[in-house]
Protein backbone atom coordinates (compact mmCIF):
# COMPACT_ATOMS: atom_id res chain seq x y z
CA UNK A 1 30.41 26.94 -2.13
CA UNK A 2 27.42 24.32 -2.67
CA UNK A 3 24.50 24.67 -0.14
CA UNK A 4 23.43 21.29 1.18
CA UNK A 5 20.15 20.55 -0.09
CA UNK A 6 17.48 18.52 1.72
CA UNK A 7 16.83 14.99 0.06
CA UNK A 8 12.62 14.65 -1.17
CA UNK A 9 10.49 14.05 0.81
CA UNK A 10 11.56 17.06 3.07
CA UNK A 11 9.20 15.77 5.64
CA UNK A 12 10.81 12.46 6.08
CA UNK A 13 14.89 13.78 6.13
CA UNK A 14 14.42 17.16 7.04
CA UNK A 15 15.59 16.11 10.80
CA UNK A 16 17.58 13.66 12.23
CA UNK A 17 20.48 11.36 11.68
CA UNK A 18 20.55 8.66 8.59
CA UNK A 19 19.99 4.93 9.67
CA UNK A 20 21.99 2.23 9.40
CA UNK A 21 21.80 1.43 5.30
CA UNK A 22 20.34 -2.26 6.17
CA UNK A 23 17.65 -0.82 8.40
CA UNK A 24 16.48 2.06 5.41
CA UNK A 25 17.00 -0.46 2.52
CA UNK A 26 14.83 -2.96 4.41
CA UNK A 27 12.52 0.09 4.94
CA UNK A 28 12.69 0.45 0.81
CA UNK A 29 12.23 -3.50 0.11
CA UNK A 30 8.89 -3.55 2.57
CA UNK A 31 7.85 -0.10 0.46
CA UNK A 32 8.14 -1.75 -2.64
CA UNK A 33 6.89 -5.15 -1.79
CA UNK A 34 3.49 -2.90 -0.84
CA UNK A 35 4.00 -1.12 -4.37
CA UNK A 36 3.58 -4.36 -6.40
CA UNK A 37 0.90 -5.76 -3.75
CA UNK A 38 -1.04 -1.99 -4.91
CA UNK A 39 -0.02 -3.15 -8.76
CA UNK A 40 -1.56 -6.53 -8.33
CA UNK A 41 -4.75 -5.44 -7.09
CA UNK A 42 -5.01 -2.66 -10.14
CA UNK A 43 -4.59 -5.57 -12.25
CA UNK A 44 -7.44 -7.41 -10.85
CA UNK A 45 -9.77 -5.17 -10.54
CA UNK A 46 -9.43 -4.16 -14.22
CA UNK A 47 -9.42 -7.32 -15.44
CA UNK A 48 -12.05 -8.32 -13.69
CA UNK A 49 -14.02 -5.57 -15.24
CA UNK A 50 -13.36 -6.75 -18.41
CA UNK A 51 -13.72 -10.79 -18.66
CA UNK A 52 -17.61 -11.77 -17.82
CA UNK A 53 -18.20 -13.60 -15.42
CA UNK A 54 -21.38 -16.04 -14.51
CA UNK A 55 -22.64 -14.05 -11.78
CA UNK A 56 -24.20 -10.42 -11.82
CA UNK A 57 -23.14 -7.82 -13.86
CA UNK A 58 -23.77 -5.16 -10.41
CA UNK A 59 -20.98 -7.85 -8.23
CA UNK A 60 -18.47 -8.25 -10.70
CA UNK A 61 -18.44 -3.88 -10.73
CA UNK A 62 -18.76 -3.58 -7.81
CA UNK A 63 -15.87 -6.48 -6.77
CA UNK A 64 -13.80 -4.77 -9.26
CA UNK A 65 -14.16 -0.87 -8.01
CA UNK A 66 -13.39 -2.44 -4.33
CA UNK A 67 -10.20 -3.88 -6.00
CA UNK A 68 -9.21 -0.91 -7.37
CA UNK A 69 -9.59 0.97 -4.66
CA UNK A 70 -8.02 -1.13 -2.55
CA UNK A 71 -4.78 -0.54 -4.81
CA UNK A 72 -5.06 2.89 -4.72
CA UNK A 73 -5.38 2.97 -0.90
CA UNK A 74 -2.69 0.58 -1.01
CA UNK A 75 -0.42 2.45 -2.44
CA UNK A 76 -0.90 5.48 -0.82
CA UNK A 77 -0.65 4.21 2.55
CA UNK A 78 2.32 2.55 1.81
CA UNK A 79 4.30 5.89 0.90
CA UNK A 80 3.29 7.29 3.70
CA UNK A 81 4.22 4.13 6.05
CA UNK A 82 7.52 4.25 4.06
CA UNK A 83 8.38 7.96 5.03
CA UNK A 84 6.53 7.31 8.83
CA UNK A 85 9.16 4.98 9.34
CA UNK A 86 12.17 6.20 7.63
CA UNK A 87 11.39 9.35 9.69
CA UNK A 88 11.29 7.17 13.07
CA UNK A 89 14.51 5.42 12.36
CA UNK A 90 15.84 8.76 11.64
CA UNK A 91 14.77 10.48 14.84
CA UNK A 92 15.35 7.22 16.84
CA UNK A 93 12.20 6.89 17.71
CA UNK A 94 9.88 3.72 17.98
CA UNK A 95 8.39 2.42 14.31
CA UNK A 96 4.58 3.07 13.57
CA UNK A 97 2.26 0.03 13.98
CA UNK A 98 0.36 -1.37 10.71
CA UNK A 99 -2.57 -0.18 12.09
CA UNK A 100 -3.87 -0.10 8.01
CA UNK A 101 -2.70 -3.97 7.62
CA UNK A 102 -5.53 -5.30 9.59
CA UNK A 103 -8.10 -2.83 7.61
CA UNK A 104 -6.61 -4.12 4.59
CA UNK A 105 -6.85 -7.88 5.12
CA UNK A 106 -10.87 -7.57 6.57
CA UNK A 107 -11.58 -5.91 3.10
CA UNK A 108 -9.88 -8.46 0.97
CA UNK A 109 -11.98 -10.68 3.47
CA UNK A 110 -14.69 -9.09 2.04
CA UNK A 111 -14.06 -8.89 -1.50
CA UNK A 112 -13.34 -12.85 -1.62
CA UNK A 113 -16.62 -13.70 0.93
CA UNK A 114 -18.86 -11.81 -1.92
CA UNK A 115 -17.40 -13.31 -4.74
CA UNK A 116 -18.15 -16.96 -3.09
CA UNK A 117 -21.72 -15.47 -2.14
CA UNK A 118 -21.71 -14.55 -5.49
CA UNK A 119 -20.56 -17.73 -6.99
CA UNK A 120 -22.80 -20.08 -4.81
């Protein structure tokens, strides 16, 4: 007789009932829509590391490494929203708030206000 195993992550099925498929596969979509917002950022950052632009060397860097970063972070936060709310519809419970979206859109705030500082 086969033992049920417990789906990965353990954390996020390890308790509780499944959703309603629309509910997890909308889950999925907003997880993967965050994925290739993380992707597009890494792309950025790199290339703008390695075109030159006309304004200083120590900017363009440091513009870069802040994109980069910013796709990193994005992408990690976004796995762990992902199994956060998986795990609430699971355990009926209210979703998490996007307490990280707001962080997120003051830095690219502040990546784009010192490139035009940069630029001007």
């Amino acid at each position: 007789m086969a033992t049920k195993r417990t789906p990965w992550p353990g954390w996020v099925y390890r308790d509780g009932q499944d959703p309603p498929y629309q509910s997890s596969l909308g889950n999925e979509r907003t997880f993967l829509s965050w994925v290739r917002t993380a992707l597009s950022f890494l792309a950025a950052g790199i290339a703008l590391d390695v075109v030159d632009l006309s304004i200083p060397r120590v900017t363009q860097t440091a513009v870069a490494v802040g994109l980069v970063t910013l796709g990193l972070l994005c992408a990690v936060v976004s796995w762990v929203r992902w199994g956060a709310t998986e795990r609430a519809m699971r355990l009926n419970r209210s979703i998490p708030s996007l307490g990280f979206g707001m962080v997120f859109m003051l830095a690219i705030g502040g990546i784009a206000a010192l490139m035009v500082v940069a630029w001007l």
